[in-house]
PDB file of N, CA and C in Angstrom:
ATOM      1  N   UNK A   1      28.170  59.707  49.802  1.00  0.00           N
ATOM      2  CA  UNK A   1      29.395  59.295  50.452  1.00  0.00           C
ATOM      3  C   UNK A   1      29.960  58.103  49.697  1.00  0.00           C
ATOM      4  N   UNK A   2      31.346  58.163  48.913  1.00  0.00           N
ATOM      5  CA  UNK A   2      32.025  57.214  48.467  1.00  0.00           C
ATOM      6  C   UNK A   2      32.654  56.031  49.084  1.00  0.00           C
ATOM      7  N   UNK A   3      32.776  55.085  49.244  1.00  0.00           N
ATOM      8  CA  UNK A   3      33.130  53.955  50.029  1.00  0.00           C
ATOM      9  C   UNK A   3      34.820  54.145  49.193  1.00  0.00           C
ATOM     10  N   UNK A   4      35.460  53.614  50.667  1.00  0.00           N
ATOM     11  CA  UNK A   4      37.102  53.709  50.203  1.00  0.00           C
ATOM     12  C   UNK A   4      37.403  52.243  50.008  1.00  0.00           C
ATOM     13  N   UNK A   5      36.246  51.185  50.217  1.00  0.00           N
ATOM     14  CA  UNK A   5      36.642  49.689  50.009  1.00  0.00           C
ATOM     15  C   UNK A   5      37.012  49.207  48.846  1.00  0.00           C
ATOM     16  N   UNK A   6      37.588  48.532  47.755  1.00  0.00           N
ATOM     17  CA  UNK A   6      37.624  47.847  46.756  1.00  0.00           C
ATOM     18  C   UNK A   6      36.520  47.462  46.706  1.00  0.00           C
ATOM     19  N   UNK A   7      36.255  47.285  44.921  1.00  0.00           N
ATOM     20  CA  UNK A   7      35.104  46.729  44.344  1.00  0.00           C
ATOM     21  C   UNK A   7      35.026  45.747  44.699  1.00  0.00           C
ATOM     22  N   UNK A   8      35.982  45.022  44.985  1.00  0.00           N
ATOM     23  CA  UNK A   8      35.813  43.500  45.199  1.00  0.00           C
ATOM     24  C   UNK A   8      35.485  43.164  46.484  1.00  0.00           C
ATOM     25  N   UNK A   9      35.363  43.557  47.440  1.00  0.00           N
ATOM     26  CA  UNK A   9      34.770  43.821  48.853  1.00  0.00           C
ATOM     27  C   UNK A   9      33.163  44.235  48.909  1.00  0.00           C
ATOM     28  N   UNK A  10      32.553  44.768  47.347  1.00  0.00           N
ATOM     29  CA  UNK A  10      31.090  45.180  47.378  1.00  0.00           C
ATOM     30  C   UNK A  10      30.400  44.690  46.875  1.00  0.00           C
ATOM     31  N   UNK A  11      28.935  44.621  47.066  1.00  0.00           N
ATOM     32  CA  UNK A  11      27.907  43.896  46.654  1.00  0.00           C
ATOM     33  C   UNK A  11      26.961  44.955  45.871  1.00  0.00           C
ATOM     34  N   UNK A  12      26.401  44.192  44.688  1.00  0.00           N
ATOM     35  CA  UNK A  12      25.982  45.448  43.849  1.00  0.00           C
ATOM     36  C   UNK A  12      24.484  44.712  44.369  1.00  0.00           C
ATOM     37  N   UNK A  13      23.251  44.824  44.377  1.00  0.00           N
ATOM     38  CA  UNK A  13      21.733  44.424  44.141  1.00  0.00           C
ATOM     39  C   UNK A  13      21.516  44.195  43.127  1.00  0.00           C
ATOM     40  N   UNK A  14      20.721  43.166  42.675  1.00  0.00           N
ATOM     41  CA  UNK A  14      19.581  43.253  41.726  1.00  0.00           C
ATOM     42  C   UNK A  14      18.449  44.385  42.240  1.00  0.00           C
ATOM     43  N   UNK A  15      18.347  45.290  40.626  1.00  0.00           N
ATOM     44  CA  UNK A  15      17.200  45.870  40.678  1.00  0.00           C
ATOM     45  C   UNK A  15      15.787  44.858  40.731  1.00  0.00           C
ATOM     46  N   UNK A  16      14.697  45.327  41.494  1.00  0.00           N
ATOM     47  CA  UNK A  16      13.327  45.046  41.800  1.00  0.00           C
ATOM     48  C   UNK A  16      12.678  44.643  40.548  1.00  0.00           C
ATOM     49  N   UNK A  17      12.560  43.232  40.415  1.00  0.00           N
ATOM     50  CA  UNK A  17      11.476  43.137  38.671  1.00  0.00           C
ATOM     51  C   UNK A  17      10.161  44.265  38.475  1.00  0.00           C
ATOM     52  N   UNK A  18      10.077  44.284  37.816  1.00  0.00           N
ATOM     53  CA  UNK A  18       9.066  45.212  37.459  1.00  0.00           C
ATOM     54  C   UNK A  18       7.551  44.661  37.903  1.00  0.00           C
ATOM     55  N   UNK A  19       6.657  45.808  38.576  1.00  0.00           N
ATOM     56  CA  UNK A  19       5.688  45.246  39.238  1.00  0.00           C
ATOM     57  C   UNK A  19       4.244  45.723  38.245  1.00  0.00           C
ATOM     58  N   UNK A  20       3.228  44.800  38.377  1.00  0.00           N
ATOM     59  CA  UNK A  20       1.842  45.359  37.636  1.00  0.00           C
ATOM     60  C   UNK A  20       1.179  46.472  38.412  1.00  0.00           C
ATOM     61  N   UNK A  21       0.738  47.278  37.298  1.00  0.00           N
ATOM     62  CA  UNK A  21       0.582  48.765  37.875  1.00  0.00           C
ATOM     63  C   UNK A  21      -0.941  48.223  37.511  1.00  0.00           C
ATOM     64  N   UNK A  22      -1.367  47.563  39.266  1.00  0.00           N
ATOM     65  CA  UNK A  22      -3.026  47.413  39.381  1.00  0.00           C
ATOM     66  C   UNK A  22      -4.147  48.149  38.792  1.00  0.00           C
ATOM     67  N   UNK A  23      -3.877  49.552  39.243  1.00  0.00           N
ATOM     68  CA  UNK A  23      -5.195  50.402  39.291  1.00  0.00           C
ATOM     69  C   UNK A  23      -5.123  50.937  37.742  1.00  0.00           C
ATOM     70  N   UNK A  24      -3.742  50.577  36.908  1.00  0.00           N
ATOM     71  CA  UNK A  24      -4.355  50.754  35.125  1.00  0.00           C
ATOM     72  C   UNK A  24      -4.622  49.930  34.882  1.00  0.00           C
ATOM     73  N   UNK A  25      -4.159  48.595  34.959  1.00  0.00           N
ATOM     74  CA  UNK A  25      -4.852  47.583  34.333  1.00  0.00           C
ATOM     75  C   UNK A  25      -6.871  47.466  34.638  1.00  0.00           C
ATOM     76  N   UNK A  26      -6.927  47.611  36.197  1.00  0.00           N
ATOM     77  CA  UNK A  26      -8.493  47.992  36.417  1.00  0.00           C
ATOM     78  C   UNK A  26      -9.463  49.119  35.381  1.00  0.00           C
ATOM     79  N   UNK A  27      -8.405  49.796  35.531  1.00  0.00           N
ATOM     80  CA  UNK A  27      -8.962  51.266  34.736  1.00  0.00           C
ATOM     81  C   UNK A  27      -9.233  51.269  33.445  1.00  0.00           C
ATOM     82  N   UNK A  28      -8.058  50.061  32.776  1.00  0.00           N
ATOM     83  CA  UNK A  28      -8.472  49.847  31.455  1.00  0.00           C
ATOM     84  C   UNK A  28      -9.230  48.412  31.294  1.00  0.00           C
ATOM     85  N   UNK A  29      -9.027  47.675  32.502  1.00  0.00           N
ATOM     86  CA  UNK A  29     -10.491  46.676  32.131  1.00  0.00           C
ATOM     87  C   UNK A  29     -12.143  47.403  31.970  1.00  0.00           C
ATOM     88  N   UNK A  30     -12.109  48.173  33.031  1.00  0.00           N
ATOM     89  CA  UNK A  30     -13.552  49.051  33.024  1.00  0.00           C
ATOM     90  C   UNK A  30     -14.263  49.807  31.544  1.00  0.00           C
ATOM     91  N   UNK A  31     -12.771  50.269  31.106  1.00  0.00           N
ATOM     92  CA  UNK A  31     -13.153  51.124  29.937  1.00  0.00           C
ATOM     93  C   UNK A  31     -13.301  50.086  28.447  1.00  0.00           C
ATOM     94  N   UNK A  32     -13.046  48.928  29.357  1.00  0.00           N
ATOM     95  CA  UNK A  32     -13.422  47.965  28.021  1.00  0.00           C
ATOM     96  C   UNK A  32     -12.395  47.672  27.136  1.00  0.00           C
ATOM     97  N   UNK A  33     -11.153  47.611  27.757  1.00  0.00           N
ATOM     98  CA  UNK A  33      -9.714  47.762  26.833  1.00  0.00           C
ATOM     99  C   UNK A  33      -9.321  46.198  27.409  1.00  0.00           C
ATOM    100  N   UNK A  34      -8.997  45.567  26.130  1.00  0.00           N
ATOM    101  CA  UNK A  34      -9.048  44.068  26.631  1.00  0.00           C
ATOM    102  C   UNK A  34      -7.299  44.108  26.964  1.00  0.00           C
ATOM    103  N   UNK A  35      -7.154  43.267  28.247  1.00  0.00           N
ATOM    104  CA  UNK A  35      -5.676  43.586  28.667  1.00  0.00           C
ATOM    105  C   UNK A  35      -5.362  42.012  29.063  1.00  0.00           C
ATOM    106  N   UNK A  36      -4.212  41.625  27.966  1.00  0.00           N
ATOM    107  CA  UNK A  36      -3.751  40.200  28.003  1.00  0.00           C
ATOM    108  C   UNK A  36      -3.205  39.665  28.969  1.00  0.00           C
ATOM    109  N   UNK A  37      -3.506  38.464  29.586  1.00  0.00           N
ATOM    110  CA  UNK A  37      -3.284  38.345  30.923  1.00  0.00           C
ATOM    111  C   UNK A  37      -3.979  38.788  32.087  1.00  0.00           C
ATOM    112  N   UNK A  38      -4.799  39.474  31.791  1.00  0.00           N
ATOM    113  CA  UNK A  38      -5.854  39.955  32.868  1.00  0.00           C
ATOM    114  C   UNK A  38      -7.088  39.765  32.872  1.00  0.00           C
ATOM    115  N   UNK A  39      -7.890  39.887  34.155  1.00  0.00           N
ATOM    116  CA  UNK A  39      -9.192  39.807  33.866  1.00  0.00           C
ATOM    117  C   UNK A  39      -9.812  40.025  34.760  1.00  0.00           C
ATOM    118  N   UNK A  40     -10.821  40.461  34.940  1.00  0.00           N
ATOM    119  CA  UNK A  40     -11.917  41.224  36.670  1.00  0.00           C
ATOM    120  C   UNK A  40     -12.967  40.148  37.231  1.00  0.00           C
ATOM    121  N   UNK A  41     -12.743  39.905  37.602  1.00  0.00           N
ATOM    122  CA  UNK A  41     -13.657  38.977  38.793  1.00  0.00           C
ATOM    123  C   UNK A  41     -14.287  40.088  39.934  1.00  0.00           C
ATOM    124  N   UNK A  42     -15.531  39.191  40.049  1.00  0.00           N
ATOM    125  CA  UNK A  42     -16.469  40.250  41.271  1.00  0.00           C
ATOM    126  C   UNK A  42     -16.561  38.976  41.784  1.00  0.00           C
ATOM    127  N   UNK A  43     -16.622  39.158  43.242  1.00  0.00           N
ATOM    128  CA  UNK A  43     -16.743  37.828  44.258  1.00  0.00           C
ATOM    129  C   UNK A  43     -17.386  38.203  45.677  1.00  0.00           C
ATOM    130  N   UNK A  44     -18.050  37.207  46.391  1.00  0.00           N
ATOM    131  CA  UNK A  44     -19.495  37.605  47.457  1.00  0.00           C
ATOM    132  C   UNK A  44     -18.445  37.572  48.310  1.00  0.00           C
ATOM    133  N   UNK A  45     -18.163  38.291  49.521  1.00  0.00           N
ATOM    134  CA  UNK A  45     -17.443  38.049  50.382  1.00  0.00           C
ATOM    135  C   UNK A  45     -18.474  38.299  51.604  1.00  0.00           C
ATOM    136  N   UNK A  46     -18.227  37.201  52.666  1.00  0.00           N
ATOM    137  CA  UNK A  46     -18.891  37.756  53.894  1.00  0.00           C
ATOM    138  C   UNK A  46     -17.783  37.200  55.419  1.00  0.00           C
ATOM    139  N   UNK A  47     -17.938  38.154  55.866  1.00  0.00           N
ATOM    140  CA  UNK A  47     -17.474  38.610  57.232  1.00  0.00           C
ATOM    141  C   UNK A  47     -18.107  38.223  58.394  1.00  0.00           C
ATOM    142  N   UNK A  48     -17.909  37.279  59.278  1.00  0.00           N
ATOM    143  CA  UNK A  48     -18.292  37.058  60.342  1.00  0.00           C
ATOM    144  C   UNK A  48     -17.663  37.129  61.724  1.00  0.00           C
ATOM    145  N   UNK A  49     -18.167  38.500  62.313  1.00  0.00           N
ATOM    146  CA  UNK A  49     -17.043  38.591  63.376  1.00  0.00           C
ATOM    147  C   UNK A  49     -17.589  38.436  64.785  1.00  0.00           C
TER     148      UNK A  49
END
């Protein structure tokens, strides 16, 4: 559906910055692929409920 308003009446968005695609960067830390800016941490977590 076309809007009959003037351009000047509309608001365009910024597109969404681009987000880190987690589960490759994991996938290629595992396989031993060194990925700049990244890095894997293992950490003890405990839960007390």
């Amino acid at each position: 559906m076309r809007s009959r308003l003037a351009t000047a009446f509309l608001q365009y968005p910024e597109p969404p910055p681009p987000v880190p695609d987690k589960k490759a960067i994991a996938a290629a830390l595992k396989a031993g692929i060194e990925v700049p800016g990244a890095h894997a941490e293992q950490a003890v977590r405990l839960d007390i409920r």
